[in-house]
N, C-alpha and C. Protein backbone atom coordinates (compact mmCIF):
# COMPACT_ATOMS: atom_id res chain seq x y z
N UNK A 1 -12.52 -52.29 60.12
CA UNK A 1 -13.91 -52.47 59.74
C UNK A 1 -14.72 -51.33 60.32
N UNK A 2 -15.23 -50.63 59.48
CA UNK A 2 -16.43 -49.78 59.63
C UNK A 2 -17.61 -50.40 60.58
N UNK A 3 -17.96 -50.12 61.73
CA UNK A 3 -19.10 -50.44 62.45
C UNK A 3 -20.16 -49.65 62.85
N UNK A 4 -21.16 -49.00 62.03
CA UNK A 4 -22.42 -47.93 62.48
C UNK A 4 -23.38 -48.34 63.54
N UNK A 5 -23.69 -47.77 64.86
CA UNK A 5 -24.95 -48.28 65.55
C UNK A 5 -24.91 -46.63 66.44
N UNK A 6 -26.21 -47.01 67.07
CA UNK A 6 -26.51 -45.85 67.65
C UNK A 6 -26.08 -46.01 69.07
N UNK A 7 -26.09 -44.81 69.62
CA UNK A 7 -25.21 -44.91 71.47
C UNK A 7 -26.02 -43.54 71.86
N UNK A 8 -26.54 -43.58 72.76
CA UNK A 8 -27.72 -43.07 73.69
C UNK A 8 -28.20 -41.53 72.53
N UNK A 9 -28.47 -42.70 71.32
CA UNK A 9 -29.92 -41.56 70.47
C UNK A 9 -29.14 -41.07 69.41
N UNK A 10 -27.74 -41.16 69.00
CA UNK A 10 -26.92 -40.69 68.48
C UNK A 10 -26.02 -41.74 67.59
N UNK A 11 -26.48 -41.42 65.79
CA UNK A 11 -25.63 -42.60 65.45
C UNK A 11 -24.24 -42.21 65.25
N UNK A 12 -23.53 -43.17 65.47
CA UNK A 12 -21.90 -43.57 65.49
C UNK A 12 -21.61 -44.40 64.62
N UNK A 13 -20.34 -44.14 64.02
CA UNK A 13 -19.54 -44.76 63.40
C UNK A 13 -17.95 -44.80 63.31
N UNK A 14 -17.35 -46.52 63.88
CA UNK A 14 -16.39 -46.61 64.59
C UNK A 14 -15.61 -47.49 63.27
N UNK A 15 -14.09 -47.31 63.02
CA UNK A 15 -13.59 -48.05 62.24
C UNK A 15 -12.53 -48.73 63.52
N UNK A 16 -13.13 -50.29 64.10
CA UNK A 16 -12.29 -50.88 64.74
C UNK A 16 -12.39 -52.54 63.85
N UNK A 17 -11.45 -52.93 64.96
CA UNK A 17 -11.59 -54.40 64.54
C UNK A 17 -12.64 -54.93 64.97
N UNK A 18 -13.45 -56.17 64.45
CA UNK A 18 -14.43 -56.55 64.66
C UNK A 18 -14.66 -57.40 66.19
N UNK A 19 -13.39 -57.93 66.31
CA UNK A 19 -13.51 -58.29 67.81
C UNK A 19 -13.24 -57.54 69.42
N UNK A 20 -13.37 -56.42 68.69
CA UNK A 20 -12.89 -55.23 70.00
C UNK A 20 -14.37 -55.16 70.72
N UNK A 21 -14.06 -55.59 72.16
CA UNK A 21 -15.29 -55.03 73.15
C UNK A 21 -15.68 -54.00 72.81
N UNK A 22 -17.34 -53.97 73.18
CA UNK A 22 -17.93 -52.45 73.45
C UNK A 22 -16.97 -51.65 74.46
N UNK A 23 -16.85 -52.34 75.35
CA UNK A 23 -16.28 -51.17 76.49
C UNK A 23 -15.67 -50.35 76.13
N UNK A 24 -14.80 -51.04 74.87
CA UNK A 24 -13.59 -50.22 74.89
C UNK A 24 -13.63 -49.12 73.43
N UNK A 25 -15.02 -49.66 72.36
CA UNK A 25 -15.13 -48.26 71.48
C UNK A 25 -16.07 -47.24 72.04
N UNK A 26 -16.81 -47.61 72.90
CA UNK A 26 -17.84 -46.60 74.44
C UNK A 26 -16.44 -46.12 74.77
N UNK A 27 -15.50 -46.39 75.41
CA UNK A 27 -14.90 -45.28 76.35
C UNK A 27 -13.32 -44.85 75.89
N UNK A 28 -12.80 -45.46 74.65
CA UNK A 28 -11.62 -45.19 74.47
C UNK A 28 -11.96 -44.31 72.73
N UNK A 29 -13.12 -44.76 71.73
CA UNK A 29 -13.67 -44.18 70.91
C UNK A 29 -14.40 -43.02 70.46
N UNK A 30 -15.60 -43.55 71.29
CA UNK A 30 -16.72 -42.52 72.32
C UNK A 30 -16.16 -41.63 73.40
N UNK A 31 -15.09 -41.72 73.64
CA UNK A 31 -15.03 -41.07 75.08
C UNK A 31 -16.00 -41.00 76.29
N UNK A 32 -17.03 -41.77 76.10
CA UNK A 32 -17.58 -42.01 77.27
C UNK A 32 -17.44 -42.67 78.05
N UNK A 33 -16.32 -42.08 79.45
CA UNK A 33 -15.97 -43.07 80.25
C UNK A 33 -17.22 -42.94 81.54
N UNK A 34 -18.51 -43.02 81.63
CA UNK A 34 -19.00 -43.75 82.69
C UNK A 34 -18.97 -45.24 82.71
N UNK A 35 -19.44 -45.60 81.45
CA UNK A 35 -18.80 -46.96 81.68
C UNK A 35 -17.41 -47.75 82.26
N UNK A 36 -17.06 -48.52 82.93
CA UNK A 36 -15.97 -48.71 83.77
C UNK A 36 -15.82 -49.91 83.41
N UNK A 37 -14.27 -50.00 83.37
CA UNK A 37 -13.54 -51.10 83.41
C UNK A 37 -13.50 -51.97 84.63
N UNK A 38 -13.70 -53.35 85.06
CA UNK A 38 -13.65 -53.90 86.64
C UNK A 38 -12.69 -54.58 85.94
N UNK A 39 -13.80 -56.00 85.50
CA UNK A 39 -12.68 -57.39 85.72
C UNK A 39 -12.08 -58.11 84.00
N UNK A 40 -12.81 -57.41 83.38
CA UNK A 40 -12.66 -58.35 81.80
C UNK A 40 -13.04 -59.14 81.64
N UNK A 41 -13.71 -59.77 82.55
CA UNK A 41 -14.69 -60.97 82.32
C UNK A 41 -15.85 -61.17 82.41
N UNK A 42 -16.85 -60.50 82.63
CA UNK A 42 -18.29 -60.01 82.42
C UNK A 42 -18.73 -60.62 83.83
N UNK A 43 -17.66 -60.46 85.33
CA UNK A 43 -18.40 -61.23 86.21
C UNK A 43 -18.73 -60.43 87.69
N UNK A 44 -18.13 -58.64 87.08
CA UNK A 44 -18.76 -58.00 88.05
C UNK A 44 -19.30 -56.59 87.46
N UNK A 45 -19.88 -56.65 86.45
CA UNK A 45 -20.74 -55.91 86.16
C UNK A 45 -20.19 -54.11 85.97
N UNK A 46 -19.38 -53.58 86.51
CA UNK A 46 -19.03 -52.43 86.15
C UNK A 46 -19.37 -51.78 84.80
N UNK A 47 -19.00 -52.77 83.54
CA UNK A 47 -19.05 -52.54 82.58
C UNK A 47 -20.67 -52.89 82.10
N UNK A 48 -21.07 -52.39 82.91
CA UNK A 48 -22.83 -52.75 81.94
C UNK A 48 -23.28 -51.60 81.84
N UNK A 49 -24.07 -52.12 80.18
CA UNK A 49 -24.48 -51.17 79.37
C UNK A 49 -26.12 -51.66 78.85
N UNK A 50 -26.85 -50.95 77.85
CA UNK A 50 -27.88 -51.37 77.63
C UNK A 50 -27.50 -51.42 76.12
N UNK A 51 -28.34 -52.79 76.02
CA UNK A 51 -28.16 -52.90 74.06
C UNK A 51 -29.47 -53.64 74.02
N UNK A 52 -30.36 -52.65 72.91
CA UNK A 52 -31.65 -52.17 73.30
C UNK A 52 -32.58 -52.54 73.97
N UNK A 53 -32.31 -51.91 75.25
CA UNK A 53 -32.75 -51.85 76.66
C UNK A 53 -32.71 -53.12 77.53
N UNK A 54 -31.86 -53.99 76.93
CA UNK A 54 -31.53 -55.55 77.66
C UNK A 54 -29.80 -54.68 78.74
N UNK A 55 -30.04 -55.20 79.77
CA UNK A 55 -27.84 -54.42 80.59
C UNK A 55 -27.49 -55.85 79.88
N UNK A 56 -26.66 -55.34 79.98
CA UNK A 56 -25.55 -56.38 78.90
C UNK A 56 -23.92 -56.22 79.52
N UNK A 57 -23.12 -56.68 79.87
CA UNK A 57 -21.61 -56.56 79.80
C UNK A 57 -21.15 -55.86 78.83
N UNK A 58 -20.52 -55.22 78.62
CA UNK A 58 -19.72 -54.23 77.63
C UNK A 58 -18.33 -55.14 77.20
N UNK A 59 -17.98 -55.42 78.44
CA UNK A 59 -16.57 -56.07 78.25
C UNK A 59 -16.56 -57.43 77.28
N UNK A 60 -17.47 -57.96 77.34
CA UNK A 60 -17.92 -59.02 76.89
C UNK A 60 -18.45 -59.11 75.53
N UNK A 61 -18.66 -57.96 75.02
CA UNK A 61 -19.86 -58.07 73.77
C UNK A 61 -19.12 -57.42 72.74
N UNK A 62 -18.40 -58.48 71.86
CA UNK A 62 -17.67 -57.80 70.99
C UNK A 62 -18.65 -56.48 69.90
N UNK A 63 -17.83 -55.80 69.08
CA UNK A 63 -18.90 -54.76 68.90
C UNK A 63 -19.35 -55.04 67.54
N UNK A 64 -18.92 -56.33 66.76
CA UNK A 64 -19.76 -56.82 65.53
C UNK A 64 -20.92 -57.49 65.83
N UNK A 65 -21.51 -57.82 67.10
CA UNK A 65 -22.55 -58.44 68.01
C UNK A 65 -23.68 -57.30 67.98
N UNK A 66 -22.83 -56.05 67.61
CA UNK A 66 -23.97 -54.99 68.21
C UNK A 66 -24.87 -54.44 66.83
N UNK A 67 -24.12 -54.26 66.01
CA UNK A 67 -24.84 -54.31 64.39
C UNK A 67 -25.47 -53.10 64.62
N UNK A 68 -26.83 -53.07 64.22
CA UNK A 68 -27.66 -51.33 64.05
C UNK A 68 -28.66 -51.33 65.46
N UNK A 69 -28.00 -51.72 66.62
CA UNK A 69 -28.63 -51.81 67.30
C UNK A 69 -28.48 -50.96 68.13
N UNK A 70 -29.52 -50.47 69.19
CA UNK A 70 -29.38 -49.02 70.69
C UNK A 70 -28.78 -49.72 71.64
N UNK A 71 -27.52 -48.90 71.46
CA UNK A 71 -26.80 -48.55 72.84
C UNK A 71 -27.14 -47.80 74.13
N UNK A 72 -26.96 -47.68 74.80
CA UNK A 72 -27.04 -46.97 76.00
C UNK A 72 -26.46 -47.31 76.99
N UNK A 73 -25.74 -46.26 77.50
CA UNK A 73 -24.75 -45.87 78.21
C UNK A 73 -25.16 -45.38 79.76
N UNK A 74 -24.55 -44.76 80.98
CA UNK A 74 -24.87 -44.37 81.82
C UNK A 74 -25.10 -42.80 81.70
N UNK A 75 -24.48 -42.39 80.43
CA UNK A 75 -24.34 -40.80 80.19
C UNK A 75 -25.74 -40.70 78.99
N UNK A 76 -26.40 -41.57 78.73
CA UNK A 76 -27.29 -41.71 77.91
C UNK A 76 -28.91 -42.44 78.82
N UNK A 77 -28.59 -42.07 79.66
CA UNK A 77 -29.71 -42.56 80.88
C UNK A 77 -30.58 -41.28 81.16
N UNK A 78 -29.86 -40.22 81.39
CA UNK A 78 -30.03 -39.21 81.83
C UNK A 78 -29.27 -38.08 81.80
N UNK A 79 -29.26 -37.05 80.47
CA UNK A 79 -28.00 -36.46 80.56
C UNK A 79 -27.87 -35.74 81.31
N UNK A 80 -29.07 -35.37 82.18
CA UNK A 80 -29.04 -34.35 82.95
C UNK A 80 -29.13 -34.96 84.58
N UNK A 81 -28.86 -36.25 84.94
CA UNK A 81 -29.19 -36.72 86.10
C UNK A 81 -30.33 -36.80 86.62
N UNK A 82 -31.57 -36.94 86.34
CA UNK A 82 -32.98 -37.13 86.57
C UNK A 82 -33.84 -38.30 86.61
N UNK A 83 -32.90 -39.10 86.37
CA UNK A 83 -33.52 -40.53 85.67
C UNK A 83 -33.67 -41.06 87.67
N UNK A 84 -35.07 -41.02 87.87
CA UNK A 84 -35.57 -41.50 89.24
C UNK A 84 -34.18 -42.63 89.85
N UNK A 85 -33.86 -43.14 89.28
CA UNK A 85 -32.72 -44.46 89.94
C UNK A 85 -31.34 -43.33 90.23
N UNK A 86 -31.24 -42.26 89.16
CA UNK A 86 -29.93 -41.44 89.91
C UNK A 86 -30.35 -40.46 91.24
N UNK A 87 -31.71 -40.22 90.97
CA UNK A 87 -31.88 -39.34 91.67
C UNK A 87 -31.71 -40.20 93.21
N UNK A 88 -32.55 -41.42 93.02
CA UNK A 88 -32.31 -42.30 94.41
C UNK A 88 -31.15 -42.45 94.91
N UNK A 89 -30.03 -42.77 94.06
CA UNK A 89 -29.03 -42.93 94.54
C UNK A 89 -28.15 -41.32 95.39
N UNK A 90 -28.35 -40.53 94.90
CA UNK A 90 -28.17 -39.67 95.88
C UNK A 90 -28.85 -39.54 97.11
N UNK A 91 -30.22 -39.66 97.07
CA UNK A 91 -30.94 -39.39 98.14
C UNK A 91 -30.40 -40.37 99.42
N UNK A 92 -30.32 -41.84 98.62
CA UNK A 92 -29.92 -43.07 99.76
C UNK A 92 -28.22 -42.74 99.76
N UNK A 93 -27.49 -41.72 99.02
CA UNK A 93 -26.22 -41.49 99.32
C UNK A 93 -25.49 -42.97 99.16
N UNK A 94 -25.64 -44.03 98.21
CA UNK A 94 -25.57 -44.78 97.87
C UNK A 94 -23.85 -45.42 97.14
N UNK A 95 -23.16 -44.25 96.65
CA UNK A 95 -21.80 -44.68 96.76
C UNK A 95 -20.74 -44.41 97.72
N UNK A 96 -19.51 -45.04 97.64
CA UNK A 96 -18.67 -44.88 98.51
C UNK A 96 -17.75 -44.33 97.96
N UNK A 97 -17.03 -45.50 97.60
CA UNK A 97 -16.23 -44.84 96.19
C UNK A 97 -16.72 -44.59 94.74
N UNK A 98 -17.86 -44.95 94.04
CA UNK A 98 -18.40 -44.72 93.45
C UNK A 98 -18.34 -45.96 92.30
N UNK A 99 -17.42 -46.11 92.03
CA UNK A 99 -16.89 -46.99 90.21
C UNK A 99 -17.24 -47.90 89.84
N UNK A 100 -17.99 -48.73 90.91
CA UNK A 100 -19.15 -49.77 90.18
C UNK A 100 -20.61 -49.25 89.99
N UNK A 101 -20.96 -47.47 90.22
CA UNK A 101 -22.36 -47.22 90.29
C UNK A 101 -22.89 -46.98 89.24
N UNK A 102 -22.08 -47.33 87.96
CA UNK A 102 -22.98 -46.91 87.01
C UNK A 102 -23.31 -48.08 86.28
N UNK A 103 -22.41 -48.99 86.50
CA UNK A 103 -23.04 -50.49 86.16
C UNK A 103 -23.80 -50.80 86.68
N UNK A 104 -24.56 -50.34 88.28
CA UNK A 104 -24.77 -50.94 89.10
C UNK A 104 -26.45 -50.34 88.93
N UNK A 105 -26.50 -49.10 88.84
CA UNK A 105 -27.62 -47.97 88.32
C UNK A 105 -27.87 -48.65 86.63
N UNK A 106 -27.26 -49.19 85.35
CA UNK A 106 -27.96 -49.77 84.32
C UNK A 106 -28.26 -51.30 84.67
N UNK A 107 -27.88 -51.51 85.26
CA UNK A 107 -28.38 -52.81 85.95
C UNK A 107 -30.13 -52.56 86.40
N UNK A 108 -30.33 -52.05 87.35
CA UNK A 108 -31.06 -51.96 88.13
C UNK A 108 -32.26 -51.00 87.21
N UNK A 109 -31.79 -50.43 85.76
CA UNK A 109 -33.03 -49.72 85.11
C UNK A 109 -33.57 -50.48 84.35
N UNK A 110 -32.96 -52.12 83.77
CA UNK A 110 -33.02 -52.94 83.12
C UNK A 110 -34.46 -53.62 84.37
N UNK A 111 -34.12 -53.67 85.70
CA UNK A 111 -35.38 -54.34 86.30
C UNK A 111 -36.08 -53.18 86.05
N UNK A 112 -36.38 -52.04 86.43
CA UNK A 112 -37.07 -51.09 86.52
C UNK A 112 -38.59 -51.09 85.00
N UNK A 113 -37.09 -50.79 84.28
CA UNK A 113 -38.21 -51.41 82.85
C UNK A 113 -38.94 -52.05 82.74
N UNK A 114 -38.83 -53.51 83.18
CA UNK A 114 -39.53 -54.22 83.12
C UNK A 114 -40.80 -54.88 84.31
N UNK A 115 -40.26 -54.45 85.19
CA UNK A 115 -40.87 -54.24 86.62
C UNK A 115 -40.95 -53.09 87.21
N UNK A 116 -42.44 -52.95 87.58
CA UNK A 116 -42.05 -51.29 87.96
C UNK A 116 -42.58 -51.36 89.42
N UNK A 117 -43.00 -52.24 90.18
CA UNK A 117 -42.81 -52.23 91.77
C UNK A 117 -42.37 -53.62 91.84
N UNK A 118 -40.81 -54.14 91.98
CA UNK A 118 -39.94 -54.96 91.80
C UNK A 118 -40.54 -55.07 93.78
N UNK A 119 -40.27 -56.78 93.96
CA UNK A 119 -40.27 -56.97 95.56
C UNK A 119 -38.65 -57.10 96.14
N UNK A 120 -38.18 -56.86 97.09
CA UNK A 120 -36.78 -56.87 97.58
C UNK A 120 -36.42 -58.06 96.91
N UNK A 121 -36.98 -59.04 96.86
CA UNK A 121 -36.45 -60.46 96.94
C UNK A 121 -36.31 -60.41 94.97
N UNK A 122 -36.73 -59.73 94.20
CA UNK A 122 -36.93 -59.64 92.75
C UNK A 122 -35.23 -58.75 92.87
N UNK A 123 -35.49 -57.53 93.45
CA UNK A 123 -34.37 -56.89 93.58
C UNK A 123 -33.05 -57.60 93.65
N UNK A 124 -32.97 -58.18 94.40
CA UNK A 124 -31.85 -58.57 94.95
C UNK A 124 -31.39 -59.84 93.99
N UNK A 125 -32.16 -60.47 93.66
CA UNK A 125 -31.92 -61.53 92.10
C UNK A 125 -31.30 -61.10 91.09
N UNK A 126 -32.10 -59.54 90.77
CA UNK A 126 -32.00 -58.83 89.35
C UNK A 126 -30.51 -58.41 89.42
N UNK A 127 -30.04 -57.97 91.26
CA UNK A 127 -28.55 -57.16 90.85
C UNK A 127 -27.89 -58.19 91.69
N UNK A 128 -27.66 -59.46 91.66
CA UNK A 128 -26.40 -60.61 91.60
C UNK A 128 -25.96 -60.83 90.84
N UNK A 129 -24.59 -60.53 90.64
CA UNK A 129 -23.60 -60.81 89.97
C UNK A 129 -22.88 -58.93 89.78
N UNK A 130 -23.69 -57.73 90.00
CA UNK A 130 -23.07 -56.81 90.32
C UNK A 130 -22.66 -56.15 91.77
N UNK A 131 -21.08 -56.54 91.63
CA UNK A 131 -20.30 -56.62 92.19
C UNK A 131 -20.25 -54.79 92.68
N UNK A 132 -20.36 -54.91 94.56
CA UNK A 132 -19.77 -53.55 94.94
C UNK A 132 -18.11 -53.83 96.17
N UNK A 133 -17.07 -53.49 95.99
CA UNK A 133 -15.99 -53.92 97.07
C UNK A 133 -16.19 -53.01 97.68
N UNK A 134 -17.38 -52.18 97.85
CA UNK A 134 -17.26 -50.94 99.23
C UNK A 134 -18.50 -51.79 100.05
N UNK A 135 -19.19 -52.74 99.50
CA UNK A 135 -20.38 -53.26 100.17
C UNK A 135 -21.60 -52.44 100.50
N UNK A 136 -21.85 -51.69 99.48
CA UNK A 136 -22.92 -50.69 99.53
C UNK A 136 -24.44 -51.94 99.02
N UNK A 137 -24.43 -52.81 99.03
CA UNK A 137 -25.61 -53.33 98.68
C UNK A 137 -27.11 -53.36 99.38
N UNK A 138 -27.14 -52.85 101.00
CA UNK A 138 -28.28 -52.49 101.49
C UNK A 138 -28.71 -51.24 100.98
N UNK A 139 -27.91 -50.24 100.88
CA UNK A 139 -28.18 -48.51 99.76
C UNK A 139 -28.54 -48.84 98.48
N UNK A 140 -28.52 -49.63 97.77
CA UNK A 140 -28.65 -50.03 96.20
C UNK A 140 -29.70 -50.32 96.27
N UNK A 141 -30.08 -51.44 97.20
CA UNK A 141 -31.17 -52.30 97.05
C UNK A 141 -32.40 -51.31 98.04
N UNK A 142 -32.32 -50.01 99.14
CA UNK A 142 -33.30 -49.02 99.46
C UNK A 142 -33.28 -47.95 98.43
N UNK A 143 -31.97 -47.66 96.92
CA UNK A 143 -32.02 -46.89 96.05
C UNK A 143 -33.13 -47.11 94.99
N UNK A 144 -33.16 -48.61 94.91
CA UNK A 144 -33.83 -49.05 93.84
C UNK A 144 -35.42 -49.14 94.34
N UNK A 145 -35.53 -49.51 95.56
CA UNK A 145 -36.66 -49.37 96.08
C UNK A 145 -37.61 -48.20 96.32
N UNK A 146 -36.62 -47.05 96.78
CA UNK A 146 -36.93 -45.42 95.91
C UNK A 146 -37.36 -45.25 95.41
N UNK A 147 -36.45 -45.24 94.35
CA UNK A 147 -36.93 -45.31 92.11
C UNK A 147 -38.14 -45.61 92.45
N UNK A 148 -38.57 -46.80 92.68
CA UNK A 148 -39.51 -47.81 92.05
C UNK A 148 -40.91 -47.04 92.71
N UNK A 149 -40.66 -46.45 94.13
CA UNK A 149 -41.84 -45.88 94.88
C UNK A 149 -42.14 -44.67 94.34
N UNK A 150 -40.97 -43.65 94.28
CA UNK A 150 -40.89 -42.42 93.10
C UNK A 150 -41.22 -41.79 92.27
N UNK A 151 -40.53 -43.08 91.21
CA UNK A 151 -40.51 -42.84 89.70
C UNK A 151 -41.44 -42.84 89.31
C-alpha cells in the first residue's frame, strides 16, 4: 500500500504494509535514524515523534493512522541544532549515553509548545513515562528549564 504524508516539511511516499509502525518507515524507509528503537511498546518513549505537533510513540502508531498528516522527527526539529531545547541540552551536558535524548528532547518540545514557562512540577508530569537508564532526569528537567528561560 502506497502511503503519502509529510516528515519534517517534506512530502513522502512509502509503499509498506498498512500495519507497519512509524518507527520503522522513519528509520528503516526514511533513513532517519534519530528516532530510536527502546521497548516496542510505547512505554519508554525513545521512539517519540511529533504527528502534527502532538509527541506521539512511533512504535506504536501504525502508519495508516498517519494519513496526510505532519510528521516530525528529531532531524526535523532543527536541522541545524538550534532549536533552544538542543541547544539546552548541551549547555546542561544532559546525555550520558545519549539514545533516549531524542525522544526525550520531542517530548519536552511538545510541553514547550504549548507552555512556554512550564513550572518544574508541569515539567516533570509532561516527561513521565520517558524513560532515561543513565538517570539523567535532574539535566532534562534544568535542560528544559533553560529552553523555556532562553528560548
Amino acid at each position: 500500500m502506497a502511503v503519502a504524508f509529510t516528515v519534517n516539511g517534506t512530502a513522502q511516499s512509502v509503499d509498506v504494509d498498512a500495519n507497519t509502525p512509524l518507527l520503522w518507515v522513519v528509520r528503516e524507509h526514511l533513513k532517519l535514524t534519530g528516532t530510536k528503537y527502546g521497548c516496542g511498546s510505547g512505554l519508554c518513549g525513545a521512539c517519540t515523534v511529533h504527528i502534527d505537533g502532538k509527541a506521539v510513540r512511533s512504535c506504536q502508531t501504525q502508519i495508516s493512522a498517519v494519513g496526510d498528516r505532519k510528521v516530525t522527527t528529531i532531524e526535523g526539529l532543527s536541522p541545524n541544532g538550534a532549536h533552544p531545547l538542543q541547544k539546552a541540552w548541551i549547555a546542561e551536558q544532559v546525555p550520558q549515553c545519549g539514545y533516549c535524548q531524542s525522544g526525550q528532547i520531542m517530548q519536552a518540545a511538545e510541553l514547550l509548545a504549548k507552555t512556554k514557562k512550564p513550572t518544574r512540577k508541569q515539567i516533570v508530569a509532561h516527561m513521565d513515562g520517558n524513560i532515561c537508564r543513565c538517570g539523567t532526569y535532574p539535566r532534562i528537567v534544568r535542560a528544559i528549564e533553560r529552553a523555556a528561560r532562553e528560548g
